[in-house]
N, C-alpha and C. Protein backbone atom coordinates (compact mmCIF):
# COMPACT_ATOMS: atom_id res chain seq x y z
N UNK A 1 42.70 -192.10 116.99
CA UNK A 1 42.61 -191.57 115.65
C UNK A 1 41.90 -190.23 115.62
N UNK A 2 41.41 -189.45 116.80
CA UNK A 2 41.03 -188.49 116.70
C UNK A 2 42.07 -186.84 117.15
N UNK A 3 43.24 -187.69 116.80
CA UNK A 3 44.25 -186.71 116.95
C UNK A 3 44.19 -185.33 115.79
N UNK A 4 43.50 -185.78 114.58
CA UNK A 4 43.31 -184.69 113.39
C UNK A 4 44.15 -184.40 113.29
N UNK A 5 44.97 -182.72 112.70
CA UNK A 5 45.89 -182.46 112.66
C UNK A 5 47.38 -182.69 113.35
N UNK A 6 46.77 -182.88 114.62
CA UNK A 6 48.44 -182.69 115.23
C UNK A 6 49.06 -184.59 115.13
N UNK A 7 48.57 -184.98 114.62
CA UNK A 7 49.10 -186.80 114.40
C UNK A 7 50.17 -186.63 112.89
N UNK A 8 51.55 -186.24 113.49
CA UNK A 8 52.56 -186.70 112.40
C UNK A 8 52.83 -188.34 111.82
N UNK A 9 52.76 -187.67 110.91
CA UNK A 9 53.16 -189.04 109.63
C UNK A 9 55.04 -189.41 109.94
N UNK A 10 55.51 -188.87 109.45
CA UNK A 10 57.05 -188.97 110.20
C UNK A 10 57.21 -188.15 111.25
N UNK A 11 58.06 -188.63 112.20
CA UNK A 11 59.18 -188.41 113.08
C UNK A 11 59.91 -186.92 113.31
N UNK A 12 59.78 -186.18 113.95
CA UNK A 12 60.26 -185.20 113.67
C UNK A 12 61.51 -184.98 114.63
N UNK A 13 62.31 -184.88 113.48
CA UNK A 13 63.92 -184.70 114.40
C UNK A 13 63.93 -183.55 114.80
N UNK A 14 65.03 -183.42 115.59
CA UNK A 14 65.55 -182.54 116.47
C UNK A 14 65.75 -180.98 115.55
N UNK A 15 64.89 -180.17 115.71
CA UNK A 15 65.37 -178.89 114.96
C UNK A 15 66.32 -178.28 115.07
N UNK A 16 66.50 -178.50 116.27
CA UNK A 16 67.79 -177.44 117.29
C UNK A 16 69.03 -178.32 116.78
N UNK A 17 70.23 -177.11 116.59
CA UNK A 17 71.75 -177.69 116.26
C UNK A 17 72.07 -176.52 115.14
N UNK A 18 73.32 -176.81 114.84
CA UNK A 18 74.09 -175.41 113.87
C UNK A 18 73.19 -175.39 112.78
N UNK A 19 73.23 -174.00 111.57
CA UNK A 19 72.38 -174.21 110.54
C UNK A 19 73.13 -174.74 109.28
N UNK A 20 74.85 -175.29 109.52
CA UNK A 20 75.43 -175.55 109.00
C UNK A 20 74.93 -176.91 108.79
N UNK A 21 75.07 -177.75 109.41
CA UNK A 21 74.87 -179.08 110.13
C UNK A 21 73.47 -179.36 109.53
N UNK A 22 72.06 -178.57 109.72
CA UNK A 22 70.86 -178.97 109.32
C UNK A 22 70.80 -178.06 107.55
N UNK A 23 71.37 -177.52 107.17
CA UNK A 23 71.64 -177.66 105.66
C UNK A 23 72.41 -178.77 105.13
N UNK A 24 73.27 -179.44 106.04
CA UNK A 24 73.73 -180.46 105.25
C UNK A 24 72.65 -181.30 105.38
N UNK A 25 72.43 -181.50 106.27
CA UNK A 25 71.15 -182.73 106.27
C UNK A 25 69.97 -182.84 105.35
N UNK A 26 69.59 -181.54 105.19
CA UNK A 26 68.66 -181.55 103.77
C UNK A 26 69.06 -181.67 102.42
N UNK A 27 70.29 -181.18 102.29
CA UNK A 27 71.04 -181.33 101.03
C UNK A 27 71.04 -182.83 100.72
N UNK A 28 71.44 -183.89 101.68
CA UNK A 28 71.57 -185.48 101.29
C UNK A 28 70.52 -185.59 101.06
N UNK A 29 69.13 -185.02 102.02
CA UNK A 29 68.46 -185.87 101.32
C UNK A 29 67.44 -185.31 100.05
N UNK A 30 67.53 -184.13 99.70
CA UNK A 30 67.71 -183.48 98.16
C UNK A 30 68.26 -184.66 97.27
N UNK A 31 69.49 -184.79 97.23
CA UNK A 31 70.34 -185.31 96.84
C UNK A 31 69.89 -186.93 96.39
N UNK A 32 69.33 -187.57 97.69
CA UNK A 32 68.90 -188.64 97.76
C UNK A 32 67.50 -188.88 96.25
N UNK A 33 66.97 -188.01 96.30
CA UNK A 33 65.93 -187.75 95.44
C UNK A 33 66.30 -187.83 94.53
N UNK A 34 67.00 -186.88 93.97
CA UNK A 34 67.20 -185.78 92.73
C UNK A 34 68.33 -187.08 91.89
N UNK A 35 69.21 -187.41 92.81
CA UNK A 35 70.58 -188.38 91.76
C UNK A 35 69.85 -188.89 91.00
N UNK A 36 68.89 -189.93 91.02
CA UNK A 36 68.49 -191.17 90.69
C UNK A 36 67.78 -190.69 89.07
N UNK A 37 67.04 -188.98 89.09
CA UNK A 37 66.63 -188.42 88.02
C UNK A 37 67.16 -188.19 86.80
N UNK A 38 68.71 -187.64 87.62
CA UNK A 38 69.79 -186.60 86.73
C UNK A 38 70.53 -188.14 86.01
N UNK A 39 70.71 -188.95 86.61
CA UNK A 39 71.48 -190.19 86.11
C UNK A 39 70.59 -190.59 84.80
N UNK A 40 69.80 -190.63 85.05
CA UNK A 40 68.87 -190.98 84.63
C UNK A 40 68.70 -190.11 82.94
N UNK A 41 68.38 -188.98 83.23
CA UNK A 41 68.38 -187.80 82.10
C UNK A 41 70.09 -187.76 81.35
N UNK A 42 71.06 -187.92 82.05
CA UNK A 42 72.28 -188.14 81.86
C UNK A 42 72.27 -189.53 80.89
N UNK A 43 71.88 -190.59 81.09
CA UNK A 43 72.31 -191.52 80.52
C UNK A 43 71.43 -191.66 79.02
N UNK A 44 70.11 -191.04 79.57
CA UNK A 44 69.71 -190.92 78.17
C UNK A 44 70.07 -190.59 77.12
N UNK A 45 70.32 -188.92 77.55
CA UNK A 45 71.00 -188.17 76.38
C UNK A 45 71.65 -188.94 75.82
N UNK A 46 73.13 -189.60 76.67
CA UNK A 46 74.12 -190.04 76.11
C UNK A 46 73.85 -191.71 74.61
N UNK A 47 73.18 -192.33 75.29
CA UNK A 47 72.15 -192.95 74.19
C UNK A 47 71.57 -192.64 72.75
N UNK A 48 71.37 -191.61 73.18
CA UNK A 48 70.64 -190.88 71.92
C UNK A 48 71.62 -190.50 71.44
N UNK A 49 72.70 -189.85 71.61
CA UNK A 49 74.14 -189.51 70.89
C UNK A 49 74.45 -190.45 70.42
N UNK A 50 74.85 -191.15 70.84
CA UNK A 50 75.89 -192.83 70.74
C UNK A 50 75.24 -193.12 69.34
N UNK A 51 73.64 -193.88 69.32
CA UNK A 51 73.04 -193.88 68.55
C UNK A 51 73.14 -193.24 67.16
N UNK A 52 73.30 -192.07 67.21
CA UNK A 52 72.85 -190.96 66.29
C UNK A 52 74.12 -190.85 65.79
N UNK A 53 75.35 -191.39 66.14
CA UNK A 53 76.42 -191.05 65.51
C UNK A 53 77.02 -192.45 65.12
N UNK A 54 76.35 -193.34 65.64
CA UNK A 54 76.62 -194.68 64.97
C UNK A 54 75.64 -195.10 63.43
N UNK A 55 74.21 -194.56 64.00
CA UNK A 55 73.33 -194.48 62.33
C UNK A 55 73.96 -193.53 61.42
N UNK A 56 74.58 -192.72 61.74
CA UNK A 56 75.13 -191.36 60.95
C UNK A 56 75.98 -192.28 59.83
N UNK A 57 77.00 -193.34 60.20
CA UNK A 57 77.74 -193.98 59.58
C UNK A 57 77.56 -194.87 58.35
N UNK A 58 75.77 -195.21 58.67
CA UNK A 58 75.26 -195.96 57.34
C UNK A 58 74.93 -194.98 56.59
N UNK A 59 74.05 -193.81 56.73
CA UNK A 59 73.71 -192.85 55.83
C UNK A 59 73.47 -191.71 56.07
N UNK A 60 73.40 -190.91 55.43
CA UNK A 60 72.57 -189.32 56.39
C UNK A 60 70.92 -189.68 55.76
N UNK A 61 70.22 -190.58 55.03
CA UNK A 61 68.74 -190.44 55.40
C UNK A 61 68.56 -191.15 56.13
N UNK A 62 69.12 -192.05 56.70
CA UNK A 62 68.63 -192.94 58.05
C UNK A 62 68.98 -192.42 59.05
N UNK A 63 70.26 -191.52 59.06
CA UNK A 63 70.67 -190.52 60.31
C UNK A 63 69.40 -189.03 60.00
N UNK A 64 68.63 -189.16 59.34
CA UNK A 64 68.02 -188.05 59.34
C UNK A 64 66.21 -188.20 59.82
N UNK A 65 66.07 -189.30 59.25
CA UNK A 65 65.08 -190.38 60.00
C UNK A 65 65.34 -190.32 61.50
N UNK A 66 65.72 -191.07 61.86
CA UNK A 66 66.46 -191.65 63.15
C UNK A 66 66.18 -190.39 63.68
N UNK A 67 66.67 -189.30 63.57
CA UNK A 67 66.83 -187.77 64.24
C UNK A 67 65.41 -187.44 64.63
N UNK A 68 64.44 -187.33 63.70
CA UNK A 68 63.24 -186.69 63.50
C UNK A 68 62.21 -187.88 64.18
N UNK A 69 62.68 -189.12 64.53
CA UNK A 69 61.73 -190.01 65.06
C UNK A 69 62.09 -189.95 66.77
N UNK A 70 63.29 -189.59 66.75
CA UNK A 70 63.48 -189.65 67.93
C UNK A 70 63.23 -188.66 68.49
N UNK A 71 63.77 -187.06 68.48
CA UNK A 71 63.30 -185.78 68.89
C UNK A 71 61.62 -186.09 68.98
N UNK A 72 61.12 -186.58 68.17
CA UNK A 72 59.11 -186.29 68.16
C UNK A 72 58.72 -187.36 69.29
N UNK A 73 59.52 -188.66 69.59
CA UNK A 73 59.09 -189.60 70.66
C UNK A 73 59.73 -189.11 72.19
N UNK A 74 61.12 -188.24 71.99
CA UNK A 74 61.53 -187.80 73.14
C UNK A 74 60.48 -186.73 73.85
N UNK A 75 60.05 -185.68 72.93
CA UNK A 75 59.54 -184.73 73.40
C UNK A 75 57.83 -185.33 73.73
N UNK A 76 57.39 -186.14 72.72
CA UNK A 76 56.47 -186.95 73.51
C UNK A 76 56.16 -187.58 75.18
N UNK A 77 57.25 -188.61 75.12
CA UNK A 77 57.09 -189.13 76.53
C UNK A 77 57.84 -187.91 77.59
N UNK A 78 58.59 -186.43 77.40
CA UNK A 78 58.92 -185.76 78.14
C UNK A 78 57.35 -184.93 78.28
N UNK A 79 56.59 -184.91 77.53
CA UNK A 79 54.94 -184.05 77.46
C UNK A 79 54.68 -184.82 78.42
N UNK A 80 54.45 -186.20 78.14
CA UNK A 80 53.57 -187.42 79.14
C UNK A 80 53.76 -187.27 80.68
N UNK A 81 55.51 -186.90 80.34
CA UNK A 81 55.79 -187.48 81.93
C UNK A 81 55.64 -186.31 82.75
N UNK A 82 55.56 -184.55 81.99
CA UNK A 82 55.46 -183.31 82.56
C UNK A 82 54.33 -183.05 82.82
N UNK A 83 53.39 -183.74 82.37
CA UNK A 83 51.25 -183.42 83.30
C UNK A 83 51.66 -183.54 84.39
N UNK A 84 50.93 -182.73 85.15
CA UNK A 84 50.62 -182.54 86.25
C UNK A 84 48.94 -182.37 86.87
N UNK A 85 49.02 -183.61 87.62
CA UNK A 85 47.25 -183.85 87.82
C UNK A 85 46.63 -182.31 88.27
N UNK A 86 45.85 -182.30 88.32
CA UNK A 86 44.76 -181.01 89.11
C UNK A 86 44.05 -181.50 90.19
């Protein structure tokens, strides 16, 4: 344990090979990360639409409600989840 710095945490693959080949390799695992977010932000939105055009149908003050409760709780938990510790 007195390796200090030079003691890797992961594995370090092979650097050497085309730069074609090791851009793809980072891209998956970009990719690997990032899908699970965008699906994620993707399905929301679509929720909140769906929603908003199905309340729209009983009234425009409950579609106007509905609007203004939701924008103030979205942008809420998007504040919450955008801190960033120090």
């Amino acid at each position: 344990m007195d390796d200090g710095m030079q003691a890797r945490l992961l594995p370090r693959e092979e650097e050497e090979g085309e730069l074609t080949q090791r851009i793809w390799d980072e891209s998956k695992r970009i990719w690997r990360v990032a899908l699970p977010g965008i699906i994620s932000r993707v399905s929301t939105f679509g929720t909140i639409v769906v929603t908003q055009s199905f309340i729209g149908h009983i009234n425009d003050i409950d579609l106007a409600g509905y609007a203004l409760v939701q924008t103030l709780s979205v942008r809420f938990i998007n504040g919450i989840l955008d801190l960033k510790p120090k």
